[in-house]
C-alpha atoms as a PDB file:
ATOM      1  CA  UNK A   1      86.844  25.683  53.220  1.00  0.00           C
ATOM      2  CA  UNK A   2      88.468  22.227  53.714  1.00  0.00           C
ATOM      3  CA  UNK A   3      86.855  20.581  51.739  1.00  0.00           C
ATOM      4  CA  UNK A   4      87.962  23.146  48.898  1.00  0.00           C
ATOM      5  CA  UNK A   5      91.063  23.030  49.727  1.00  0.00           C
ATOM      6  CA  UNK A   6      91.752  19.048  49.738  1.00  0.00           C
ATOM      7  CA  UNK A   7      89.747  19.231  46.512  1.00  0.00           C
ATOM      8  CA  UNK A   8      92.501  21.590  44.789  1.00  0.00           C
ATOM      9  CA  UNK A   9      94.756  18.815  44.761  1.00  0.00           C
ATOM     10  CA  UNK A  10      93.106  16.101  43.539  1.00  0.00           C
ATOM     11  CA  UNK A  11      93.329  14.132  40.255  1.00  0.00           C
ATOM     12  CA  UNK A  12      91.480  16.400  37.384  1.00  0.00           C
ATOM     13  CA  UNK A  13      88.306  14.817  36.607  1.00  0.00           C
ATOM     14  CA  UNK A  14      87.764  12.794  32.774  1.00  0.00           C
ATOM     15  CA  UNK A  15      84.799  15.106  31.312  1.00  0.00           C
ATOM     16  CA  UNK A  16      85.789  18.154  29.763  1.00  0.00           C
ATOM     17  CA  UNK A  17      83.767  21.491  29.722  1.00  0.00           C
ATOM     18  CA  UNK A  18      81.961  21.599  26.192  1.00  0.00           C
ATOM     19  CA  UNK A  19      83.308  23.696  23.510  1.00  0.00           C
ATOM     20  CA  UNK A  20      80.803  25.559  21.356  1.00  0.00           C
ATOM     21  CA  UNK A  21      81.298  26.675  17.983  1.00  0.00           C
ATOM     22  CA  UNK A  22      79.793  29.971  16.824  1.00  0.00           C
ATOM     23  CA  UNK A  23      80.547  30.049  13.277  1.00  0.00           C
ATOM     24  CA  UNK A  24      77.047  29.691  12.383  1.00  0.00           C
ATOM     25  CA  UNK A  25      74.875  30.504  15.168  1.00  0.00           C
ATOM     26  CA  UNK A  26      71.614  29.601  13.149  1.00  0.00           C
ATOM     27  CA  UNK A  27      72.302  25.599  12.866  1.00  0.00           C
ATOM     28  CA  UNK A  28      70.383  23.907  14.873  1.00  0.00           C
ATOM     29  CA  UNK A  29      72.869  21.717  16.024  1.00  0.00           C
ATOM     30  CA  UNK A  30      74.765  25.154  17.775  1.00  0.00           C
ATOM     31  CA  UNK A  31      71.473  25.970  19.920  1.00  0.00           C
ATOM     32  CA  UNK A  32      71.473  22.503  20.660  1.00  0.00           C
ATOM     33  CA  UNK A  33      74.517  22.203  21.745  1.00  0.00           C
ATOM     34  CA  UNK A  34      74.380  25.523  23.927  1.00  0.00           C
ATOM     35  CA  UNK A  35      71.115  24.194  25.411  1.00  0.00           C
ATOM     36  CA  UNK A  36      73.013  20.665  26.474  1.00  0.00           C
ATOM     37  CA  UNK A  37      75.747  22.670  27.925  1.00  0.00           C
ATOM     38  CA  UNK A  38      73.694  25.242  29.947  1.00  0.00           C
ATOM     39  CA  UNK A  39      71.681  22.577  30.945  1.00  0.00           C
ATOM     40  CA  UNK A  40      74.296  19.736  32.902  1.00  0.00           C
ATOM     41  CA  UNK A  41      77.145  22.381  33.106  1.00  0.00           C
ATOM     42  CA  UNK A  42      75.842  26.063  33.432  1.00  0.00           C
ATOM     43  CA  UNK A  43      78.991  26.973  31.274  1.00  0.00           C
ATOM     44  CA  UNK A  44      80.469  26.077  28.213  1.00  0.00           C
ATOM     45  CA  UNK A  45      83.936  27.501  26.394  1.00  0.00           C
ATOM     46  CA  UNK A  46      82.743  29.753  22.737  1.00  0.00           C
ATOM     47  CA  UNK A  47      85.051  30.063  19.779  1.00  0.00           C
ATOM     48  CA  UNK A  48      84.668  31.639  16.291  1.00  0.00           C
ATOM     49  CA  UNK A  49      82.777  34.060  18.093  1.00  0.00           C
ATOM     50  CA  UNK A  50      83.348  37.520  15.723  1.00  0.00           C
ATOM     51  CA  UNK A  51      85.660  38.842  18.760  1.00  0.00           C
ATOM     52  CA  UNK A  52      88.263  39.828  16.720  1.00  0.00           C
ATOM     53  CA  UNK A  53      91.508  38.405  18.075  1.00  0.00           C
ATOM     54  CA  UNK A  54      93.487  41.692  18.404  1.00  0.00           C
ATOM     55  CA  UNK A  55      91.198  43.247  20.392  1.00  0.00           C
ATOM     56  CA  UNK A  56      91.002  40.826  22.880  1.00  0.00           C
ATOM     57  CA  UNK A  57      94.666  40.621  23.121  1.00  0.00           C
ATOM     58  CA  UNK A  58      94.689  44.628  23.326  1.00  0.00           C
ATOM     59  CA  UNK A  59      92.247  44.360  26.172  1.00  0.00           C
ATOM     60  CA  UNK A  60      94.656  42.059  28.178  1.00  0.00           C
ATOM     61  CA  UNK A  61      97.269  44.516  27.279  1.00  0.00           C
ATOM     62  CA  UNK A  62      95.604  48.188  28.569  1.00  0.00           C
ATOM     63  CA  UNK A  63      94.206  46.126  31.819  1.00  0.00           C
ATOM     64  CA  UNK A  64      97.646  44.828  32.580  1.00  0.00           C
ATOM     65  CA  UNK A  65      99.123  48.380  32.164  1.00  0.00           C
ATOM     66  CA  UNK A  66      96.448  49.532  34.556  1.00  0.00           C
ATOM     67  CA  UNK A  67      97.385  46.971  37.461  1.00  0.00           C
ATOM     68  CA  UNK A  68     101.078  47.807  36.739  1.00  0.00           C
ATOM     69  CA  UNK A  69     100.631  51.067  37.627  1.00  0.00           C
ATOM     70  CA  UNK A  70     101.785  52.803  41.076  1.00  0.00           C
ATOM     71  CA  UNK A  71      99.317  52.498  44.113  1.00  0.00           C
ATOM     72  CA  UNK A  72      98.104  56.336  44.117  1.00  0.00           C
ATOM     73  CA  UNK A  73      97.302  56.143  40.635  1.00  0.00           C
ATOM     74  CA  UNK A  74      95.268  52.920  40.778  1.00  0.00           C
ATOM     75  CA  UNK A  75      93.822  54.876  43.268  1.00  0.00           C
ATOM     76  CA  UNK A  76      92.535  57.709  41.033  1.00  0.00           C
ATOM     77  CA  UNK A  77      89.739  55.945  40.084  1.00  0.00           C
ATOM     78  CA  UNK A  78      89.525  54.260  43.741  1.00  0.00           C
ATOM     79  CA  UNK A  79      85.698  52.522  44.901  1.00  0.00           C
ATOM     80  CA  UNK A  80      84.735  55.389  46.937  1.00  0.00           C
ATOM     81  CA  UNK A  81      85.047  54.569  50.616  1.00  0.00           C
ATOM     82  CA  UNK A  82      82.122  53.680  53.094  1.00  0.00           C
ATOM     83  CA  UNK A  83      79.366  53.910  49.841  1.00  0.00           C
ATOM     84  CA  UNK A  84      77.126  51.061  48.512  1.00  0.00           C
ATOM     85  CA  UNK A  85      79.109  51.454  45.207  1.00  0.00           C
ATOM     86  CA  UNK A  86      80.614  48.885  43.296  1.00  0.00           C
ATOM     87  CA  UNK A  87      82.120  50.754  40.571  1.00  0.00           C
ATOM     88  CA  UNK A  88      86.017  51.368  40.654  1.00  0.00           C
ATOM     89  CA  UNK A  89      89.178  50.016  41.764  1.00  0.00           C
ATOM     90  CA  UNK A  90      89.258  48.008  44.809  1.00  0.00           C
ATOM     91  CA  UNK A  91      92.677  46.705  46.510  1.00  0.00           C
ATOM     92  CA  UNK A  92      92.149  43.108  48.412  1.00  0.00           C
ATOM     93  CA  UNK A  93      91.912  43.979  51.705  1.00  0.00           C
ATOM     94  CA  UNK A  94      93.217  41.932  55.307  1.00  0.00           C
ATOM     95  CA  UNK A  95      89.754  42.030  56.454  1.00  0.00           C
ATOM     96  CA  UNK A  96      88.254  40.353  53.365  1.00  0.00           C
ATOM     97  CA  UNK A  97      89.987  37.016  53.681  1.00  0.00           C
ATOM     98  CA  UNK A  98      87.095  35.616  50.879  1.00  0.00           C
ATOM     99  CA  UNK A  99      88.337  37.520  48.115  1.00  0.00           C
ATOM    100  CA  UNK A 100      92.059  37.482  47.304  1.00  0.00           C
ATOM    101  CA  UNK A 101      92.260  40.025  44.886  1.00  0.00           C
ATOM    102  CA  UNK A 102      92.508  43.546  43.843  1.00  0.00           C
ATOM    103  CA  UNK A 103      89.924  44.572  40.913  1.00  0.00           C
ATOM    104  CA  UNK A 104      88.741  47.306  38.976  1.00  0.00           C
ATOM    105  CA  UNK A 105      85.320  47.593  38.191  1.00  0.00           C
ATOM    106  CA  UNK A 106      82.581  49.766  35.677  1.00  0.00           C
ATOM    107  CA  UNK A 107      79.734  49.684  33.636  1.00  0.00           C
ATOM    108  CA  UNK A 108      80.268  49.355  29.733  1.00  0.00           C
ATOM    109  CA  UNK A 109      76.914  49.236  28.067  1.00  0.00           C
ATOM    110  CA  UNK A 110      74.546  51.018  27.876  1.00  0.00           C
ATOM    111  CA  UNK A 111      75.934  54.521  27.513  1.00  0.00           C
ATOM    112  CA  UNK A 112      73.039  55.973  30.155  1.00  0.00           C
ATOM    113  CA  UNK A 113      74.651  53.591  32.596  1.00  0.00           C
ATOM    114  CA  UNK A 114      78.394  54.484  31.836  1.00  0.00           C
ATOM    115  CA  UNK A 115      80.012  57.110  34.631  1.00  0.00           C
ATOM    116  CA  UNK A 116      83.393  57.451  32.948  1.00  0.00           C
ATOM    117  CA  UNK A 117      84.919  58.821  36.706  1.00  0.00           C
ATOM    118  CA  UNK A 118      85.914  54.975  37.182  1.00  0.00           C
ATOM    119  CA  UNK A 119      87.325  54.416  33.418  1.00  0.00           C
ATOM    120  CA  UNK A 120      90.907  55.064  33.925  1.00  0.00           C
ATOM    121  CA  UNK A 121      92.546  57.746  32.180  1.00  0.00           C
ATOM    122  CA  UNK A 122      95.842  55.916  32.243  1.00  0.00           C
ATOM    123  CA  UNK A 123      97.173  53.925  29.770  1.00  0.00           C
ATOM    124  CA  UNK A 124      96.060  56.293  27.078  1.00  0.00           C
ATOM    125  CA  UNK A 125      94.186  53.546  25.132  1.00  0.00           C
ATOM    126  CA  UNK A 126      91.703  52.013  28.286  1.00  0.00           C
ATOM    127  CA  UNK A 127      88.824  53.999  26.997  1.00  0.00           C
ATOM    128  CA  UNK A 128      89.152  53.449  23.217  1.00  0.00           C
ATOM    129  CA  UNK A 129      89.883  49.705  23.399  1.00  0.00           C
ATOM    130  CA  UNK A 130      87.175  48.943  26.175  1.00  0.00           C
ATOM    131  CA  UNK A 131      84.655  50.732  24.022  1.00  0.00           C
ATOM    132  CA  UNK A 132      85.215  48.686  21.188  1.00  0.00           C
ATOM    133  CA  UNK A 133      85.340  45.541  23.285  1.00  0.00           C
ATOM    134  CA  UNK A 134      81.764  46.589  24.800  1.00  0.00           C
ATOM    135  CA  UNK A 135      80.147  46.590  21.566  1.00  0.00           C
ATOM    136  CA  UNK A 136      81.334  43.674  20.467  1.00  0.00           C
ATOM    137  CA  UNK A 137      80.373  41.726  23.526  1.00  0.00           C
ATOM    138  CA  UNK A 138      77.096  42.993  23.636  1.00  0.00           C
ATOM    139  CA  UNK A 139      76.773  41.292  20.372  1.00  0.00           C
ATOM    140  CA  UNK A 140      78.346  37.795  21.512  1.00  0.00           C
ATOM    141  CA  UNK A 141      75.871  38.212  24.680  1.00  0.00           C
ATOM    142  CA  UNK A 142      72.762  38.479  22.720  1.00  0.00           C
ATOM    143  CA  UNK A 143      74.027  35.392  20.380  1.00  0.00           C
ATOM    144  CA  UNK A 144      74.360  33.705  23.296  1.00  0.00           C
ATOM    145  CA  UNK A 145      70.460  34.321  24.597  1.00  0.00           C
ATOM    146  CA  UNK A 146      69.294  34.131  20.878  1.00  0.00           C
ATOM    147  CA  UNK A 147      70.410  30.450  21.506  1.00  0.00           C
ATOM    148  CA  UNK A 148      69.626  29.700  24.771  1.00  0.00           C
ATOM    149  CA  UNK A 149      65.846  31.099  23.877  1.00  0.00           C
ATOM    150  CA  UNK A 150      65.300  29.040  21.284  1.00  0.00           C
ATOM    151  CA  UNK A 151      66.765  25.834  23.263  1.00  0.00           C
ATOM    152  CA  UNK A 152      64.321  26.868  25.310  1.00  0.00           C
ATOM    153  CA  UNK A 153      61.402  26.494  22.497  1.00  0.00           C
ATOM    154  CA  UNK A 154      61.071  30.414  22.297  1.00  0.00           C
ATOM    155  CA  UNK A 155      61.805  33.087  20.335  1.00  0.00           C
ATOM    156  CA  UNK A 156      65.127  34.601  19.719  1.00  0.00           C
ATOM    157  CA  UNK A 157      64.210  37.477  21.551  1.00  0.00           C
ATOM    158  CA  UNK A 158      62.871  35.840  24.428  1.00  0.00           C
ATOM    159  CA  UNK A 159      65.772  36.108  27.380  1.00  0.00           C
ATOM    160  CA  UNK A 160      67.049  39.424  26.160  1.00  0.00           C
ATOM    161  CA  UNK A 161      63.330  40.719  26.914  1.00  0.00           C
ATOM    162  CA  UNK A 162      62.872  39.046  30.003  1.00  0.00           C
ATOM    163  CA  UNK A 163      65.868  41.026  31.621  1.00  0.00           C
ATOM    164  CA  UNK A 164      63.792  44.396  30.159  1.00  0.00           C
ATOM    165  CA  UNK A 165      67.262  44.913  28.102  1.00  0.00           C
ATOM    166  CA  UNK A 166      70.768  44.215  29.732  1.00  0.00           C
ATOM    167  CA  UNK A 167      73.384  46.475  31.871  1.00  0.00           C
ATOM    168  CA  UNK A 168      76.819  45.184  31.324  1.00  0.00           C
ATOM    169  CA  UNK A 169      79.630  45.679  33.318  1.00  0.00           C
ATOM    170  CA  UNK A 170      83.116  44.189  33.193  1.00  0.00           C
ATOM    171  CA  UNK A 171      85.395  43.035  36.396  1.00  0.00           C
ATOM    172  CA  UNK A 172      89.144  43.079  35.739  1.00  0.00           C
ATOM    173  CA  UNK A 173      90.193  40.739  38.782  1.00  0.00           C
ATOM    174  CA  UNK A 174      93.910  40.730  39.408  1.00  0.00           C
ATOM    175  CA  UNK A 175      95.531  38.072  41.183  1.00  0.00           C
ATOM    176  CA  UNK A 176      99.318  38.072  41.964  1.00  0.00           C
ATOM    177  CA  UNK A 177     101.362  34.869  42.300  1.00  0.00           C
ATOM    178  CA  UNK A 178     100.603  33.069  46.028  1.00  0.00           C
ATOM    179  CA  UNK A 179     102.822  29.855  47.217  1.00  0.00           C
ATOM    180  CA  UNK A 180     100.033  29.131  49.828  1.00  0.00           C
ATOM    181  CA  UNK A 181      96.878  27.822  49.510  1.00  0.00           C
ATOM    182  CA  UNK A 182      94.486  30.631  48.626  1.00  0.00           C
ATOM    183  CA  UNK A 183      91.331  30.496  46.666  1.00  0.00           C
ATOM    184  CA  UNK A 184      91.205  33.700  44.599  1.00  0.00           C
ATOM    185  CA  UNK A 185      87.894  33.776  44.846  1.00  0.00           C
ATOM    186  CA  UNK A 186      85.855  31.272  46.656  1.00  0.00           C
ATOM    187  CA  UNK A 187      82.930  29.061  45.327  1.00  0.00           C
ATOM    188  CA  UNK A 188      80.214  30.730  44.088  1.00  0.00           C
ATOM    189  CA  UNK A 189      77.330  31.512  41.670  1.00  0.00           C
ATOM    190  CA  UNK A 190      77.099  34.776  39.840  1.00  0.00           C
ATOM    191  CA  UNK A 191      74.010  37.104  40.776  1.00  0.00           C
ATOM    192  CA  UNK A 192      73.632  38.181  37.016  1.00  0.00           C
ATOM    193  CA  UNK A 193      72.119  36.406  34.090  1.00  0.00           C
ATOM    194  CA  UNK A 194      75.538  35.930  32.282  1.00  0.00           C
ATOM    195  CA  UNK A 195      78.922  36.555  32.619  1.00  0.00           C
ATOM    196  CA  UNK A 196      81.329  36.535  29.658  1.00  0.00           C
ATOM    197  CA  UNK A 197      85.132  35.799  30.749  1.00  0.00           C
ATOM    198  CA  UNK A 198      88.229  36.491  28.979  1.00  0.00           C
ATOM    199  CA  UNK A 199      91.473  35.198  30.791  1.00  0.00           C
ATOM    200  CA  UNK A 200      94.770  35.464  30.672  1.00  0.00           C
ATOM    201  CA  UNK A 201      97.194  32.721  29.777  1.00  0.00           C
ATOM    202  CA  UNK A 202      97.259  31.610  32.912  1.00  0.00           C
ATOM    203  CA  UNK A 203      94.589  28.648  34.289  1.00  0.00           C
ATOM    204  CA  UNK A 204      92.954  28.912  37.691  1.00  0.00           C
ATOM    205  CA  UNK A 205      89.380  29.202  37.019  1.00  0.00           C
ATOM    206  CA  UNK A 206      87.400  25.721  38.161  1.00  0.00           C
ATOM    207  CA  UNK A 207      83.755  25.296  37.883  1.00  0.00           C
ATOM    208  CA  UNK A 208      81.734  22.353  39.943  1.00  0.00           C
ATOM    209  CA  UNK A 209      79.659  19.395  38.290  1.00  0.00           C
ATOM    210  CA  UNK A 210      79.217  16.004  39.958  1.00  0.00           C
ATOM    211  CA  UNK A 211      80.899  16.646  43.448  1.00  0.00           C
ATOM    212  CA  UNK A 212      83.813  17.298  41.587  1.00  0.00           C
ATOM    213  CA  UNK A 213      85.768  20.681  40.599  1.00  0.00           C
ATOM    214  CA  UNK A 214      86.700  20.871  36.800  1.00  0.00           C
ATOM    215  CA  UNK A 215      89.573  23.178  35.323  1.00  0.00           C
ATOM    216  CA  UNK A 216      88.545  25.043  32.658  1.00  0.00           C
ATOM    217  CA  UNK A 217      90.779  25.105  29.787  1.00  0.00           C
ATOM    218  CA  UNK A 218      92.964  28.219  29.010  1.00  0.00           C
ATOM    219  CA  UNK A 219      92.531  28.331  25.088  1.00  0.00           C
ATOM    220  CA  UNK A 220      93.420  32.015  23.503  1.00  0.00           C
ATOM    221  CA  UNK A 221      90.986  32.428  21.465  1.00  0.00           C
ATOM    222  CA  UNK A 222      87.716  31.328  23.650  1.00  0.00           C
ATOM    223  CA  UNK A 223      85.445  33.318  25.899  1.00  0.00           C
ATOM    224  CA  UNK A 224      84.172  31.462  28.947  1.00  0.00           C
ATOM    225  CA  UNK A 225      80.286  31.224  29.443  1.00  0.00           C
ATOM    226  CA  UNK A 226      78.764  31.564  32.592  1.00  0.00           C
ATOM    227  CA  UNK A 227      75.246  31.217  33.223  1.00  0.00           C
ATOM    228  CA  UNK A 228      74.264  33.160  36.235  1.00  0.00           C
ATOM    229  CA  UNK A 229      70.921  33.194  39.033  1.00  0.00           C
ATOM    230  CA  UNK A 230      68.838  35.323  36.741  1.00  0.00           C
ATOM    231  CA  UNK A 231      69.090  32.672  33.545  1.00  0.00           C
ATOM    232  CA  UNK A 232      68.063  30.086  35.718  1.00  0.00           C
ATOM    233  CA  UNK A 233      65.210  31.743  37.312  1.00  0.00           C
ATOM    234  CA  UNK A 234      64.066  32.882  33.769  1.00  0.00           C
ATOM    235  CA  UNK A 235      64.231  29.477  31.988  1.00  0.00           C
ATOM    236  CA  UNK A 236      62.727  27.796  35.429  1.00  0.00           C
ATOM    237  CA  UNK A 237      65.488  26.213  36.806  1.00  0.00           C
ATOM    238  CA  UNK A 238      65.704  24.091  33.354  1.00  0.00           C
ATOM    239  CA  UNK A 239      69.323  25.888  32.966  1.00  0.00           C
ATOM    240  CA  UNK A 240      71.901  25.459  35.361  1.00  0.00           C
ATOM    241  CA  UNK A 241      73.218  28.504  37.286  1.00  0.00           C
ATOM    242  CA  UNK A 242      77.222  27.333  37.304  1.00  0.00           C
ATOM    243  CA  UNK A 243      78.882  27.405  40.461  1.00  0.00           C
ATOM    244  CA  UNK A 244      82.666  28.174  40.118  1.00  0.00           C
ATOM    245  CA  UNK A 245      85.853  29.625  41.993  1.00  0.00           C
ATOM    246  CA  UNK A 246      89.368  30.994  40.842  1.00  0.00           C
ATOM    247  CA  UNK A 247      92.449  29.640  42.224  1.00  0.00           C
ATOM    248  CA  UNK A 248      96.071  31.441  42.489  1.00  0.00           C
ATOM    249  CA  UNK A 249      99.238  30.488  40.708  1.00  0.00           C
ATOM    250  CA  UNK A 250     102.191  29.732  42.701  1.00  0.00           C
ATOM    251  CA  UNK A 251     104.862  31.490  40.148  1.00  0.00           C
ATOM    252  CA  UNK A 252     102.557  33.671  37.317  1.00  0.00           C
ATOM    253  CA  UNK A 253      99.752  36.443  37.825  1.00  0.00           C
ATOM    254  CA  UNK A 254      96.638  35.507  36.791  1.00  0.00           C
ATOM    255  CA  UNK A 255      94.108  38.216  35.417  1.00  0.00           C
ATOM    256  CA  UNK A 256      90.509  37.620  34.339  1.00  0.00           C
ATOM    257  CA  UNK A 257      87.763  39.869  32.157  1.00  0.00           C
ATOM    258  CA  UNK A 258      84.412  39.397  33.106  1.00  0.00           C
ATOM    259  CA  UNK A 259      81.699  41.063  31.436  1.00  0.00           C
ATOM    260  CA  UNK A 260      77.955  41.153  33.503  1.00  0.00           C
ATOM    261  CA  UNK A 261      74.705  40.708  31.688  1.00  0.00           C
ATOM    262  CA  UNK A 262      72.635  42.133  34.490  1.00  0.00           C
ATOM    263  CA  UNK A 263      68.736  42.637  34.036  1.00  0.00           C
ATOM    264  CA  UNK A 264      67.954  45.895  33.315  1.00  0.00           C
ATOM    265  CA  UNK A 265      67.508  48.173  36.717  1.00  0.00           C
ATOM    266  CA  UNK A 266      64.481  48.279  38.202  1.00  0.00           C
ATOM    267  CA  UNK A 267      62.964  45.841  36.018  1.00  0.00           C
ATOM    268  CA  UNK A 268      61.113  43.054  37.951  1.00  0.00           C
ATOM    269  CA  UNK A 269      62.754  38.969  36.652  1.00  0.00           C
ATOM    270  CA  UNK A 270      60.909  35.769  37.319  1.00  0.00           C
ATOM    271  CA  UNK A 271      60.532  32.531  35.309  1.00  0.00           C
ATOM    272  CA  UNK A 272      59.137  33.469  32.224  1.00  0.00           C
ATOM    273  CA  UNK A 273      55.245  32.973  31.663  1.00  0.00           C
ATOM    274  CA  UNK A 274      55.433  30.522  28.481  1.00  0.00           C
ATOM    275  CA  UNK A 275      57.657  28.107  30.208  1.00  0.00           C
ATOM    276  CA  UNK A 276      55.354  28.260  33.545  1.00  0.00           C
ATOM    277  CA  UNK A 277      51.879  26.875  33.709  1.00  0.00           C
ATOM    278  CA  UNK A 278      49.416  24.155  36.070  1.00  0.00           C
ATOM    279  CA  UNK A 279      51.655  21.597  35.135  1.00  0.00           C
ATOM    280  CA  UNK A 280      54.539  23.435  35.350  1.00  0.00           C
ATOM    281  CA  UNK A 281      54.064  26.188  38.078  1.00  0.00           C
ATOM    282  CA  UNK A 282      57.387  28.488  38.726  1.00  0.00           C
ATOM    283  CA  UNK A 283      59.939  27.562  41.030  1.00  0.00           C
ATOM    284  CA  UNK A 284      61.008  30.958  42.053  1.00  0.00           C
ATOM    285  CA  UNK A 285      59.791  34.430  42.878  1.00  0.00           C
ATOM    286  CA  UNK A 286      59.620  37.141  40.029  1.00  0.00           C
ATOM    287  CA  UNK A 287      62.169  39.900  41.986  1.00  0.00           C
ATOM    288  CA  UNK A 288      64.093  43.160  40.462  1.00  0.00           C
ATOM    289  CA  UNK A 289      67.523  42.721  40.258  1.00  0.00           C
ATOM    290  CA  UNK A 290      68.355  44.701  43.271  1.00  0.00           C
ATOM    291  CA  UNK A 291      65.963  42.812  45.600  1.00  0.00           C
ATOM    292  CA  UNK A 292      66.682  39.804  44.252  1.00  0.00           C
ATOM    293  CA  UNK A 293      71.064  40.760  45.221  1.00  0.00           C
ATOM    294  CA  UNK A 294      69.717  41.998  48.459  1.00  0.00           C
ATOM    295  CA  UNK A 295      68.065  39.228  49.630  1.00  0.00           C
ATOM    296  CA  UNK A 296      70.689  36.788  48.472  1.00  0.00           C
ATOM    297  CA  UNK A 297      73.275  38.518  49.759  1.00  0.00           C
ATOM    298  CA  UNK A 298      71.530  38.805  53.600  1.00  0.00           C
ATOM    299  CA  UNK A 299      71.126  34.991  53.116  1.00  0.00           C
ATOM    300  CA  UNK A 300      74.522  34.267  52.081  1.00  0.00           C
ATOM    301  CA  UNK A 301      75.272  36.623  55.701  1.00  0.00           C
ATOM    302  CA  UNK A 302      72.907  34.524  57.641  1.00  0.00           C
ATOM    303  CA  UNK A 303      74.310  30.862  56.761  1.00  0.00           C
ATOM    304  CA  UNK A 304      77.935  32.205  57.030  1.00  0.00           C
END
């Protein structure tokens, strides 16, 4: 955790995280330029994505009405205590020093995984806008894997079918102003196959290349990349699962939207066969999603 911290403060590095524009996802020179990125960064900064620009700012808006709300209503829709759980509202807590903030959290897509109990009822407009926002997501997702398949040498179809389908969920992580030194949440690489960020206006999120921490850019119209374990294990360690953190703002609250792209449940995730071979043989274990978390997550216990 030293080492973080002396690293928030020191000169930005030159590099900049790619940008990659969608406007015509079919040129060669797009899936080229995803595969670069995903393969010395893990992440990479989308525009001209089809996201329409209103409803992103309307998401922002209903998520932000949601966190401004009293405690006991937040708590309506509250992760229920002492259960294995993820989905709902979650307050940061004295005891859980590694995470800084307070976050609500659901399933989106698809509608057998939705339980609407954790979808807030309050402001009026949470389920309408956050329904729209999942289905255009979904389609910026499987963009995304169309391209990273066929940087890959396979078909378009490739990565979506090697997660049996997707789950998506989305994280709203809240994170007040903090004149100390806190990491808002500390360095780490995302269990799922994607995730799909939407920030705020205000910067904190940093991602590691090179021994050295990047910013990543606040630009309002861009959705940050991530390429999570299960992309990596898939492609056979030829893509780079991104290891990142959030810092806090001393002054302005910083809010982030995460979207997921977990592997269908149940469904067992390895390196896929055409990129494996004598030559070639895979570097990891084919695992379902929730062994794969579970064993990761009893590691990440063990080493502290």
């Amino acid at each position: 955790m030293e080492v973080e911290r002396e690293q928030l403060h020191k000169s930005p590095p030159l590099e900049t995280i790619p940008i990659v524009d969608l406007s015509d996802p079919e040129d060669e020179l797009v899936v080229r330029a995803v595969a670069k990125a995903s393969e010395e960064w893990g992440a990479f900064l989308v525009v001209n994505h089809n996201i329409p620009a209103d409803l992103m700012r309307r998401l922002r808006e209903v998520g932000r009405q949601f966190f401004d709300l009293p405690e006991a209503e937040k708590e309506t829709v509250a992760k229920p205590p002492d259960s294995e759980c993820l989905e709902g509202y979650d307050a940061k807590s004295l005891k859980r020093l590694e995470s800084w903030n307070d976050h609500l959290l659901h399933k989106i897509w698809p509608q057998s995984c939705i339980d609407y109990s954790f979808w807030p009822k309050n402001p009026p407009h949470y389920r309408e806008v956050n329904e729209e926002y999942a289905r255009q997501v979904t389609k910026l997702s499987e963009t995304i894997m169309s391209c990273l398949s066929k940087g890959l040498g396979l078909g378009r179809e490739a990565l979506k079918e090697g997660l049996g389908g997707a789950e998506y969920t989305i994280r709203i992580n809240y994170y007040p102003p903090s004149d100390s030194v806190h990491i808002g949440a500390p360095a780490h690489t995302d269990f799922a196959a994607l995730a799909l960020l939407l920030p705020n206006e205000v910067p904190g999120l940093q991602i590691f290349k090179d021994n050295s921490w990047f910013d990543v850019e606040c630009i309002d119209s861009a959705v940050v990349v991530l390429l999570g374990d299960q992309i990596m294990r898939m492609s056979n360690g030829r893509y780079k699962n991104v290891l990142h953190r959030s810092t806090m703002d001393k002054e302005k609250t910083r809010m982030t939207w995460p979207v997921l792209v977990d592997p269908r449940s149940g469904f067992v995730v390895g390196p896929l066969s055409e990129l494996t071979g004598d030559e070639n043989p895979p570097k990891f274990e084919s695992l379902t999603f929730h062994d794969y978390v579970y064993r990761k997550i009893n590691m990440l216990l063990r080493d502290g």
